[in-house]
PDB file of N, CA and C in Angstrom:
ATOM      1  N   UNK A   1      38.700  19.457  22.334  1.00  0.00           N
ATOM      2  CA  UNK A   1      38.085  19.174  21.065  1.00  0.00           C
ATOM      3  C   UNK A   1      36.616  19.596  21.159  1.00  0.00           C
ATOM      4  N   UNK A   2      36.141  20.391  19.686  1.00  0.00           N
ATOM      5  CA  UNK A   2      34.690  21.006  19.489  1.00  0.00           C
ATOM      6  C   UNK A   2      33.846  19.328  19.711  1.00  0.00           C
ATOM      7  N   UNK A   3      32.508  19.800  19.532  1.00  0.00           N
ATOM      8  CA  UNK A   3      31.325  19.009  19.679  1.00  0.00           C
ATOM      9  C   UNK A   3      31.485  18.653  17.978  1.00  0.00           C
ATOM     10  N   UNK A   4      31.475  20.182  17.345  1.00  0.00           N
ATOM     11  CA  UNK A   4      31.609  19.533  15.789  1.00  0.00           C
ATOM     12  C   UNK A   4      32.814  18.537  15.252  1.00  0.00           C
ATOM     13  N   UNK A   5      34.108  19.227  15.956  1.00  0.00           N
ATOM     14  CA  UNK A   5      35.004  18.194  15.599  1.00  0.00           C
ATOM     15  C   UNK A   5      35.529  17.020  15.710  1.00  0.00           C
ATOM     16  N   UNK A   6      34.102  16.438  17.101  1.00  0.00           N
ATOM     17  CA  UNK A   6      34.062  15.295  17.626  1.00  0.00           C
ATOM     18  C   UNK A   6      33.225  14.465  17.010  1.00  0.00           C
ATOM     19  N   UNK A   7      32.047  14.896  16.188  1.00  0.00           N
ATOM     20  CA  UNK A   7      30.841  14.324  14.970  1.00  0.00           C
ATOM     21  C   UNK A   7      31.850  13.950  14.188  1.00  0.00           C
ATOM     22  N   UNK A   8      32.518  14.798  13.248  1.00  0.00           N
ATOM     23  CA  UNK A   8      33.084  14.772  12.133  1.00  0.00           C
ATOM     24  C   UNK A   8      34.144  13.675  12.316  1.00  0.00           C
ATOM     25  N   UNK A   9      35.016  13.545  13.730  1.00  0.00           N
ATOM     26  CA  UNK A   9      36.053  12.285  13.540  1.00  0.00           C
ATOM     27  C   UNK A   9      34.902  11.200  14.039  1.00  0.00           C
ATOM     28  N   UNK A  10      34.147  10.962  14.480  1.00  0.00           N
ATOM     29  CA  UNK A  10      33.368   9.525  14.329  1.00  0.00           C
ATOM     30  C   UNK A  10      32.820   9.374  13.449  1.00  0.00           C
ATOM     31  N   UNK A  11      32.261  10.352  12.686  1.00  0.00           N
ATOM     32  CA  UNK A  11      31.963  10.168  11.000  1.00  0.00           C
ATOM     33  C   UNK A  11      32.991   9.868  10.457  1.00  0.00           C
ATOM     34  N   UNK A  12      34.436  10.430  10.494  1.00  0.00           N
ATOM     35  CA  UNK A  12      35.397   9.462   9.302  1.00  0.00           C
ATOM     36  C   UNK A  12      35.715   7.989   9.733  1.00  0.00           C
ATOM     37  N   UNK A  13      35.481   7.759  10.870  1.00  0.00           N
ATOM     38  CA  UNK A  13      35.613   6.530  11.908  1.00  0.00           C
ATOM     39  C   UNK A  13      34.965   5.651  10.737  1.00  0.00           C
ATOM     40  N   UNK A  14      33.627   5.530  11.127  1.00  0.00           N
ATOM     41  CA  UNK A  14      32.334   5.063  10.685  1.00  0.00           C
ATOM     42  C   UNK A  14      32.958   5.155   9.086  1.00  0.00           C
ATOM     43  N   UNK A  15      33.023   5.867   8.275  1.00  0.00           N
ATOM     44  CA  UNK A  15      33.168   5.812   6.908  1.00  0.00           C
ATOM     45  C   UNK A  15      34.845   4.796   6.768  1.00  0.00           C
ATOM     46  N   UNK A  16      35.761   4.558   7.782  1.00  0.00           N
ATOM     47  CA  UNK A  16      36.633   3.922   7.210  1.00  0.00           C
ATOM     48  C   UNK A  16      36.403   2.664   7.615  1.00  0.00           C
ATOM     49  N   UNK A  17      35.674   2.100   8.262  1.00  0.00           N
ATOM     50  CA  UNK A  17      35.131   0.873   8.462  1.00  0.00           C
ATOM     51  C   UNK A  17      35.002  -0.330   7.566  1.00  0.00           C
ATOM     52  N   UNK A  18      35.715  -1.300   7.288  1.00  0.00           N
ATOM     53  CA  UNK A  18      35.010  -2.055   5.845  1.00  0.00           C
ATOM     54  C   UNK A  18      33.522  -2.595   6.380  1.00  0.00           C
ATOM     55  N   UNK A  19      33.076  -2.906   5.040  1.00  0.00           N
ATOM     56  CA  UNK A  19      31.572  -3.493   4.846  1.00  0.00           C
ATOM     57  C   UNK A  19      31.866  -5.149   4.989  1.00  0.00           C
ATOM     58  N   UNK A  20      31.038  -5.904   5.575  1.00  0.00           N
ATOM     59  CA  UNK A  20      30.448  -7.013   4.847  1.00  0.00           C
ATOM     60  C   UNK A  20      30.128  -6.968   3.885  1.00  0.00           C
ATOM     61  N   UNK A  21      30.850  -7.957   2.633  1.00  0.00           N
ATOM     62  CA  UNK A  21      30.089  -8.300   1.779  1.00  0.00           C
ATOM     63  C   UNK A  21      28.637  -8.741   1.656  1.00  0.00           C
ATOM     64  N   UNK A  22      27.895  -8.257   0.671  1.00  0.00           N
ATOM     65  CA  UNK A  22      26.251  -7.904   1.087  1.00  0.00           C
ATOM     66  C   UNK A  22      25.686  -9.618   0.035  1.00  0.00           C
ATOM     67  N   UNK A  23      26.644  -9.912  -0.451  1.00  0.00           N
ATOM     68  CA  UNK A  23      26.110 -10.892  -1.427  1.00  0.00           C
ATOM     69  C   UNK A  23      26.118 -12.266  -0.667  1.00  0.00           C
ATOM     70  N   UNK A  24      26.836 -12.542   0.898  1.00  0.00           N
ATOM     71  CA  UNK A  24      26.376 -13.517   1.489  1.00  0.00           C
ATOM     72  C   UNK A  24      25.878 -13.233   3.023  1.00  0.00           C
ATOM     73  N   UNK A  25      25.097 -13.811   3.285  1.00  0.00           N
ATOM     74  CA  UNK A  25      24.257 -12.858   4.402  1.00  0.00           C
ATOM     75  C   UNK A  25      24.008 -14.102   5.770  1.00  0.00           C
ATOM     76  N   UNK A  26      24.729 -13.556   6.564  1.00  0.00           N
ATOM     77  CA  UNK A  26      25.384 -14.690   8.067  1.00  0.00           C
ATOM     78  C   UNK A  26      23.928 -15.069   8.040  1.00  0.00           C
ATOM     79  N   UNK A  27      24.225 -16.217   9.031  1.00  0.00           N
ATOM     80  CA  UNK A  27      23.034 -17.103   9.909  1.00  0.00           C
ATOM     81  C   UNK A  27      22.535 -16.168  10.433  1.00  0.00           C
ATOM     82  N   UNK A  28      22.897 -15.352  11.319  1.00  0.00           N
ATOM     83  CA  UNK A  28      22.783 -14.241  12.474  1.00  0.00           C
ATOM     84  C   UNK A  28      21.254 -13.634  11.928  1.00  0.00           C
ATOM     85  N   UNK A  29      21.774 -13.014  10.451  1.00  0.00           N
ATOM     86  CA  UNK A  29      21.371 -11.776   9.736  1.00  0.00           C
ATOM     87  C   UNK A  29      19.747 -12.878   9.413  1.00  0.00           C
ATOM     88  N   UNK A  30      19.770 -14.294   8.723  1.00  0.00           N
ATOM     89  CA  UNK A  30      18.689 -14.880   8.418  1.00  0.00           C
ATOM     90  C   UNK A  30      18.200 -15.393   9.454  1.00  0.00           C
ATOM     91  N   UNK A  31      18.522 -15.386  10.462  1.00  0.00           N
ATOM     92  CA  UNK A  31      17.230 -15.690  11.807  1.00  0.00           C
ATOM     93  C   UNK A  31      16.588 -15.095  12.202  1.00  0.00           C
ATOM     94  N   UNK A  32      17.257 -13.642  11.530  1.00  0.00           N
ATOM     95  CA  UNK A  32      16.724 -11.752  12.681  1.00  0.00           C
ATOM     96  C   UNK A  32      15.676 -11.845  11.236  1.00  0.00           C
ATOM     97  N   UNK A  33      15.547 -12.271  10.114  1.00  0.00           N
ATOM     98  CA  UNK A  33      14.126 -11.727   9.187  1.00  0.00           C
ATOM     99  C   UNK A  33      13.527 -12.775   9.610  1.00  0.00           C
ATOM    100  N   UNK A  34      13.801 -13.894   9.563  1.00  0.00           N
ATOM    101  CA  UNK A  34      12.983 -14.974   9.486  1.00  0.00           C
ATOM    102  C   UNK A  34      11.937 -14.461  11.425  1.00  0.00           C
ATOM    103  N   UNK A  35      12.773 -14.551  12.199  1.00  0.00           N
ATOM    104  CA  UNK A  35      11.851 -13.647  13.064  1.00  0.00           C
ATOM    105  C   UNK A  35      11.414 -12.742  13.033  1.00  0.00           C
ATOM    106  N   UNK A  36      11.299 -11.431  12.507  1.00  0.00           N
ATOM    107  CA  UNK A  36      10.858 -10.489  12.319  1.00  0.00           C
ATOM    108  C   UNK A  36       9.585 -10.748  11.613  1.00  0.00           C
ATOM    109  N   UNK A  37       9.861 -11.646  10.462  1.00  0.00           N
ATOM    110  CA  UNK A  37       8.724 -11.847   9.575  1.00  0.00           C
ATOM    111  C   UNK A  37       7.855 -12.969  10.807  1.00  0.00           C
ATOM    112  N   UNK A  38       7.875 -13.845  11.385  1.00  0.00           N
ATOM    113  CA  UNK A  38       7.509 -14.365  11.989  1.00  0.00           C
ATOM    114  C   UNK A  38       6.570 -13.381  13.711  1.00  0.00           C
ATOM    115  N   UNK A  39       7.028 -12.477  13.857  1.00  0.00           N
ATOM    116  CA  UNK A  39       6.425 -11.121  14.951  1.00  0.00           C
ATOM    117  C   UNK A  39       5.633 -10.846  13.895  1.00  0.00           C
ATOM    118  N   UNK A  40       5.764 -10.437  12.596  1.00  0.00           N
ATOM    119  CA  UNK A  40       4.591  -9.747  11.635  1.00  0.00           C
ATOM    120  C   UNK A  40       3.431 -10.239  11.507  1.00  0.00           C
ATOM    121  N   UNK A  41       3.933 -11.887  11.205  1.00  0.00           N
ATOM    122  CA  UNK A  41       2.741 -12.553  11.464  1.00  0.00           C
ATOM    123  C   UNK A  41       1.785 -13.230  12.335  1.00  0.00           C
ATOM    124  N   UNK A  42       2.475 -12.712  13.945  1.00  0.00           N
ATOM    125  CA  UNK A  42       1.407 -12.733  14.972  1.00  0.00           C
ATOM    126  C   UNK A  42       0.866 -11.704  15.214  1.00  0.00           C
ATOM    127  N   UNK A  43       1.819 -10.639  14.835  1.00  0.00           N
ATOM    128  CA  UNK A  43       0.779  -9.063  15.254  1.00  0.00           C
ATOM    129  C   UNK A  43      -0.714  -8.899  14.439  1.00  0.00           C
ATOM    130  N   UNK A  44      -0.198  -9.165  13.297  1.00  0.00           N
ATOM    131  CA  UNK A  44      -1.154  -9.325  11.945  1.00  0.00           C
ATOM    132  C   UNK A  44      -2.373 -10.144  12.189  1.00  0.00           C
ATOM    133  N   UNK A  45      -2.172 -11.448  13.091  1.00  0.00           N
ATOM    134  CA  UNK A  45      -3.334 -12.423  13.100  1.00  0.00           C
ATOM    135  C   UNK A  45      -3.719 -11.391  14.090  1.00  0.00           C
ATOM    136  N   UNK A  46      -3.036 -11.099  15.283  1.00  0.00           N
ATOM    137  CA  UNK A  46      -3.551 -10.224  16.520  1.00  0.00           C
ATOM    138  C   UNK A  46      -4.625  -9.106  16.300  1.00  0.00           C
ATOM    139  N   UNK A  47      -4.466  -8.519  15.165  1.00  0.00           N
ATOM    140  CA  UNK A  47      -4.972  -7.166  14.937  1.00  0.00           C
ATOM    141  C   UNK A  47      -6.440  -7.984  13.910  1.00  0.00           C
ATOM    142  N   UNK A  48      -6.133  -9.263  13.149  1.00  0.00           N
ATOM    143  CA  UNK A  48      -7.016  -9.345  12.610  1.00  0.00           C
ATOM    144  C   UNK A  48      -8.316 -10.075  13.623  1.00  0.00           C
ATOM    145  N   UNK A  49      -8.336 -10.396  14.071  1.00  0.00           N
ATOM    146  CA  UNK A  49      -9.218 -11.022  15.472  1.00  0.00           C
ATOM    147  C   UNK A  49      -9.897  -9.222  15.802  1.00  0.00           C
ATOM    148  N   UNK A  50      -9.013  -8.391  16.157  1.00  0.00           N
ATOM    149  CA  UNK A  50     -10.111  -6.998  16.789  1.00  0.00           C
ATOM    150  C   UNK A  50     -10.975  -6.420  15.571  1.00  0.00           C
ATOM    151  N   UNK A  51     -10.471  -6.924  14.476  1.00  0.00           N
ATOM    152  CA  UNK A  51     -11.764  -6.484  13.501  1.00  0.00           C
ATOM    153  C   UNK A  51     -12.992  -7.102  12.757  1.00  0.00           C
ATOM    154  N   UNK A  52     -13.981  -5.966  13.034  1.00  0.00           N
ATOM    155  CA  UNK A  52     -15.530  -6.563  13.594  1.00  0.00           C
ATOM    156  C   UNK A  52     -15.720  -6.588  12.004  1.00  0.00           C
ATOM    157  N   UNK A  53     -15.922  -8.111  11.480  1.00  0.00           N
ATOM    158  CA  UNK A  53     -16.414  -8.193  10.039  1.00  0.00           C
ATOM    159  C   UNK A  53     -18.288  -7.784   9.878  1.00  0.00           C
ATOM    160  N   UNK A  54     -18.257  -7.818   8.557  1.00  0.00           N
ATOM    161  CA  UNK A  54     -19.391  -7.528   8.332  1.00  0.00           C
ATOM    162  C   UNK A  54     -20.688  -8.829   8.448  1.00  0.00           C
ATOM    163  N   UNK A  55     -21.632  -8.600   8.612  1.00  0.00           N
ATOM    164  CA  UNK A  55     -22.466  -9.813   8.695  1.00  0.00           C
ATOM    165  C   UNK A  55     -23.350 -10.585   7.215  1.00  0.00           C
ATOM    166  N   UNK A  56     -23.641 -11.362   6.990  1.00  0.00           N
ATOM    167  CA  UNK A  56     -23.402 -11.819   5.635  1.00  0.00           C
ATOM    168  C   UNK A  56     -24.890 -11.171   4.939  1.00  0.00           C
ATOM    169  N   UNK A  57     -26.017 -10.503   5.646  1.00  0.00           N
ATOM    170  CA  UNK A  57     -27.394  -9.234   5.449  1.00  0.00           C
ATOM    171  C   UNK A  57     -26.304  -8.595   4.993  1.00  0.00           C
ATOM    172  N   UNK A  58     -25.072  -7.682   6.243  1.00  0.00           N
ATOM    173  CA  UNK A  58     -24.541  -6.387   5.639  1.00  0.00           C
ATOM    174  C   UNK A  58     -23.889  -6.556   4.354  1.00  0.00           C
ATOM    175  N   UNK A  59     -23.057  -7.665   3.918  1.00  0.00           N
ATOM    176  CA  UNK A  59     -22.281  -7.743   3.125  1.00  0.00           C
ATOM    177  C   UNK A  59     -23.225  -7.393   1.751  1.00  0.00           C
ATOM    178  N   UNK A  60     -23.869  -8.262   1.838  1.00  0.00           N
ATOM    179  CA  UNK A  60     -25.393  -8.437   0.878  1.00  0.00           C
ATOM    180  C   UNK A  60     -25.805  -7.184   0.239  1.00  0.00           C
ATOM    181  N   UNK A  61     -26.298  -5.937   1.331  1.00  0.00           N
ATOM    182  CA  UNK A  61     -26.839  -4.798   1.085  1.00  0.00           C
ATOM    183  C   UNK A  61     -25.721  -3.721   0.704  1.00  0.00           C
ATOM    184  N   UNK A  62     -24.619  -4.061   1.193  1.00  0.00           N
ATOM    185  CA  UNK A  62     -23.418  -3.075   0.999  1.00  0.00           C
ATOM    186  C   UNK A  62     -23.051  -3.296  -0.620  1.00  0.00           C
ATOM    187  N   UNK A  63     -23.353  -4.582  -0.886  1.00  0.00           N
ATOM    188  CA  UNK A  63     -22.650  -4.941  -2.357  1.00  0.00           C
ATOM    189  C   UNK A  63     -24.136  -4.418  -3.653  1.00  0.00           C
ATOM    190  N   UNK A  64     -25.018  -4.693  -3.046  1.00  0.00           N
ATOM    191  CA  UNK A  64     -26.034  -4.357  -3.899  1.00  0.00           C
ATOM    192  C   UNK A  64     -26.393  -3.276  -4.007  1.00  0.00           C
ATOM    193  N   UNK A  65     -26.018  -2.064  -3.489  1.00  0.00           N
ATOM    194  CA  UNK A  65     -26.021  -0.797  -3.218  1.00  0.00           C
ATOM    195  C   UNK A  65     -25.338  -0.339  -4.206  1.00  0.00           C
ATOM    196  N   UNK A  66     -23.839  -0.967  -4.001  1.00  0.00           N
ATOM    197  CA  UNK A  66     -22.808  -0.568  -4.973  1.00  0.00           C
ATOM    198  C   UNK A  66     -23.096  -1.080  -6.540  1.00  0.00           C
ATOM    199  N   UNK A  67     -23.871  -1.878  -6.601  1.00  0.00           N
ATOM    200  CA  UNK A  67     -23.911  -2.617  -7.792  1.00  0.00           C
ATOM    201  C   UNK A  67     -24.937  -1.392  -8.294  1.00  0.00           C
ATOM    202  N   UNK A  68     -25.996  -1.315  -7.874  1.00  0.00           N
ATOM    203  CA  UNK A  68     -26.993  -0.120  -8.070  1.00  0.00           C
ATOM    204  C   UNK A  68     -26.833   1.245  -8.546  1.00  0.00           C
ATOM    205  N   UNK A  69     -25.307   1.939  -7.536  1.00  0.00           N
ATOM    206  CA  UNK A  69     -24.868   2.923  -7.818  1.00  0.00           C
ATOM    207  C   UNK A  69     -24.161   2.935  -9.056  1.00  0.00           C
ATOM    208  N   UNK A  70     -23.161   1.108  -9.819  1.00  0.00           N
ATOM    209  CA  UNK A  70     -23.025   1.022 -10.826  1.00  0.00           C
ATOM    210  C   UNK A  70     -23.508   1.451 -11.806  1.00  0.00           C
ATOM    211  N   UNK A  71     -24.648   0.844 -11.942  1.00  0.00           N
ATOM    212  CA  UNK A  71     -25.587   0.845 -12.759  1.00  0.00           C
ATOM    213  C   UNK A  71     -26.362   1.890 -13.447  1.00  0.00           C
ATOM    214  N   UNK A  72     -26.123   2.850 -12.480  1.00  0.00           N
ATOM    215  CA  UNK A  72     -26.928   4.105 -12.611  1.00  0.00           C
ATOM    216  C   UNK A  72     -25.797   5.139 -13.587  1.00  0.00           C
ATOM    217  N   UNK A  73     -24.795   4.997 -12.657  1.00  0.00           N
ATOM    218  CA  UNK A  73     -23.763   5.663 -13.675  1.00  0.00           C
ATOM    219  C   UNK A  73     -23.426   5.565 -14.484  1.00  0.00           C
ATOM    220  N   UNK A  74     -23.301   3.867 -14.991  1.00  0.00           N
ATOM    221  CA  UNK A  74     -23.180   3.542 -16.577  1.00  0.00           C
ATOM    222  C   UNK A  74     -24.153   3.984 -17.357  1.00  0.00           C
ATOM    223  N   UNK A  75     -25.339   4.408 -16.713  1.00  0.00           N
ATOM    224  CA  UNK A  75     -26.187   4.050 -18.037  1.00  0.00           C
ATOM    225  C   UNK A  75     -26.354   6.361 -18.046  1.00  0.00           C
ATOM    226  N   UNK A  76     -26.235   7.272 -16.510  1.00  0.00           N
ATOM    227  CA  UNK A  76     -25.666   8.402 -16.973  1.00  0.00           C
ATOM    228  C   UNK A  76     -24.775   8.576 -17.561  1.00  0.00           C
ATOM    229  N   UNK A  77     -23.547   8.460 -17.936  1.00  0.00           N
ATOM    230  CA  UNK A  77     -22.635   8.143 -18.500  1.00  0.00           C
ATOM    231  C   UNK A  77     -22.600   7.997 -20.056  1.00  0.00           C
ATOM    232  N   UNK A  78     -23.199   6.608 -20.221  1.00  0.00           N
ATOM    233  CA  UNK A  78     -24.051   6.423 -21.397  1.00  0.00           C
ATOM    234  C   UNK A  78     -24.903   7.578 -22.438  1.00  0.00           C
ATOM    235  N   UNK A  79     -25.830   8.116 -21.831  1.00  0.00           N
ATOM    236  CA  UNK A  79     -26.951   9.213 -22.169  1.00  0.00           C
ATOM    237  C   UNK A  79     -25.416  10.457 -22.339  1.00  0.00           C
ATOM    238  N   UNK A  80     -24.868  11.063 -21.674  1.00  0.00           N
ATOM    239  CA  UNK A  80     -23.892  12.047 -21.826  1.00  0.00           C
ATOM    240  C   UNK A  80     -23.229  11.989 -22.795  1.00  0.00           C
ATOM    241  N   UNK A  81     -22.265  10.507 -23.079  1.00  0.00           N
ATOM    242  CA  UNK A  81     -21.777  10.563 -24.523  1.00  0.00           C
ATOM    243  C   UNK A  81     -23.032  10.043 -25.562  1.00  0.00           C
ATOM    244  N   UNK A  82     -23.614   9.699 -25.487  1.00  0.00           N
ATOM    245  CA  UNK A  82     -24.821   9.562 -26.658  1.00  0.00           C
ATOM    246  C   UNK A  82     -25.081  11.073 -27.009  1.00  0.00           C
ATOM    247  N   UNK A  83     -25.699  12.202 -26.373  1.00  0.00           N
ATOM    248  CA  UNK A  83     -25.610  13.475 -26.064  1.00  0.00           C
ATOM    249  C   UNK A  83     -24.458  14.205 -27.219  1.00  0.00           C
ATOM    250  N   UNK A  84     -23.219  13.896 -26.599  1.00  0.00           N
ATOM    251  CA  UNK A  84     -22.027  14.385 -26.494  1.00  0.00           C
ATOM    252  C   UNK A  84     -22.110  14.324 -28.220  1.00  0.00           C
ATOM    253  N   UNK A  85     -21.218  13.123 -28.297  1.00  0.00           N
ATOM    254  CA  UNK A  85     -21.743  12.700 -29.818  1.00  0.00           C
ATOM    255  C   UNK A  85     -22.532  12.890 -30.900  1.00  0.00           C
ATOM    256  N   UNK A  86     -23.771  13.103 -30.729  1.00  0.00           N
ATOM    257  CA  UNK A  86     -25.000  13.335 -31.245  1.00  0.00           C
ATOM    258  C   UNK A  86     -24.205  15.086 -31.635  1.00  0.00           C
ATOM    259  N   UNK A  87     -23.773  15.763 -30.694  1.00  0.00           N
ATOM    260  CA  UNK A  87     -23.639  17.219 -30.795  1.00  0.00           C
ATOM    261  C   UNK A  87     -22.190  17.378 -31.487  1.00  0.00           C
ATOM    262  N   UNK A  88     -21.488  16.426 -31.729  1.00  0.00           N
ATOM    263  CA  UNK A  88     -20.087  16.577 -32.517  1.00  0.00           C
ATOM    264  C   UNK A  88     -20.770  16.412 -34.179  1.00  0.00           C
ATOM    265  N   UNK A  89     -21.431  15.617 -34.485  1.00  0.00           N
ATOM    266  CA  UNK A  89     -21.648  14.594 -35.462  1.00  0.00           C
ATOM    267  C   UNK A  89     -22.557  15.995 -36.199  1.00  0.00           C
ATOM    268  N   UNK A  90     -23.089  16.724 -35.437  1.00  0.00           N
ATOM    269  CA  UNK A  90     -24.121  18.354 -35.898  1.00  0.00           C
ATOM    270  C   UNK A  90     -23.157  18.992 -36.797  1.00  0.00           C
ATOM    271  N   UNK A  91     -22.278  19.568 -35.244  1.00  0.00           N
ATOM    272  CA  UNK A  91     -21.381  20.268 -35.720  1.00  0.00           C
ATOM    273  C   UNK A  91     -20.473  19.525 -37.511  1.00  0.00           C
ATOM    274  N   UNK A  92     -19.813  18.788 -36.220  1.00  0.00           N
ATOM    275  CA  UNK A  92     -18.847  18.571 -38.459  1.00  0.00           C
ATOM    276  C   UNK A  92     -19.698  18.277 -39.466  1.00  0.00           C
ATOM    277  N   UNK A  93     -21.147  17.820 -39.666  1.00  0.00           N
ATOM    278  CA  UNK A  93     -21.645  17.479 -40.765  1.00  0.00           C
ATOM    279  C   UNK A  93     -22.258  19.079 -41.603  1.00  0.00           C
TER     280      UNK A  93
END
């Protein structure tokens, strides 16, 4: 027997197999998420401990920076359609 014709009969193998019904789900099956989810959430605390937060100066200057850069753009922004407008309102009148 080929290599291919040895795939192909464990593929019909595999396809004549019945299923578990998926609508009730063993003990087995709810201990393996409930742990899994439970590994997620030690890796997760794990990984959150190696990251170096910001200090409450940086937080401060990082946010007011951004607020700044806000600010600036709303009000370019602003002037462009004031602009913009001003030059439609030419035209159709």
């Amino acid at each position: 027997m080929s290599k291919d014709n040895a795939e192909v009969k464990s593929a019909s193998q595999v396809a004549k197999t019945p299923e578990a019904p998926k609508s009730k789900q063993s003990k087995s099956s709810l201990f393996e998420r409930f742990s899994a989810f439970k590994n997620y959430v030690l890796l997760s605390r794990t990984e959150l401990r190696k990251v170096s937060w910001p200090t409450l100066k940086e937080t401060r200057t990082t946010g007011l920076v951004v607020l700044g850069f806000v600010t600036v753009m709303a009000l370019l922004l602003g002037l462009v359609d004031f602009l913009l407008s001003g030059a439609i309102r030419m035209i159709l009148s």
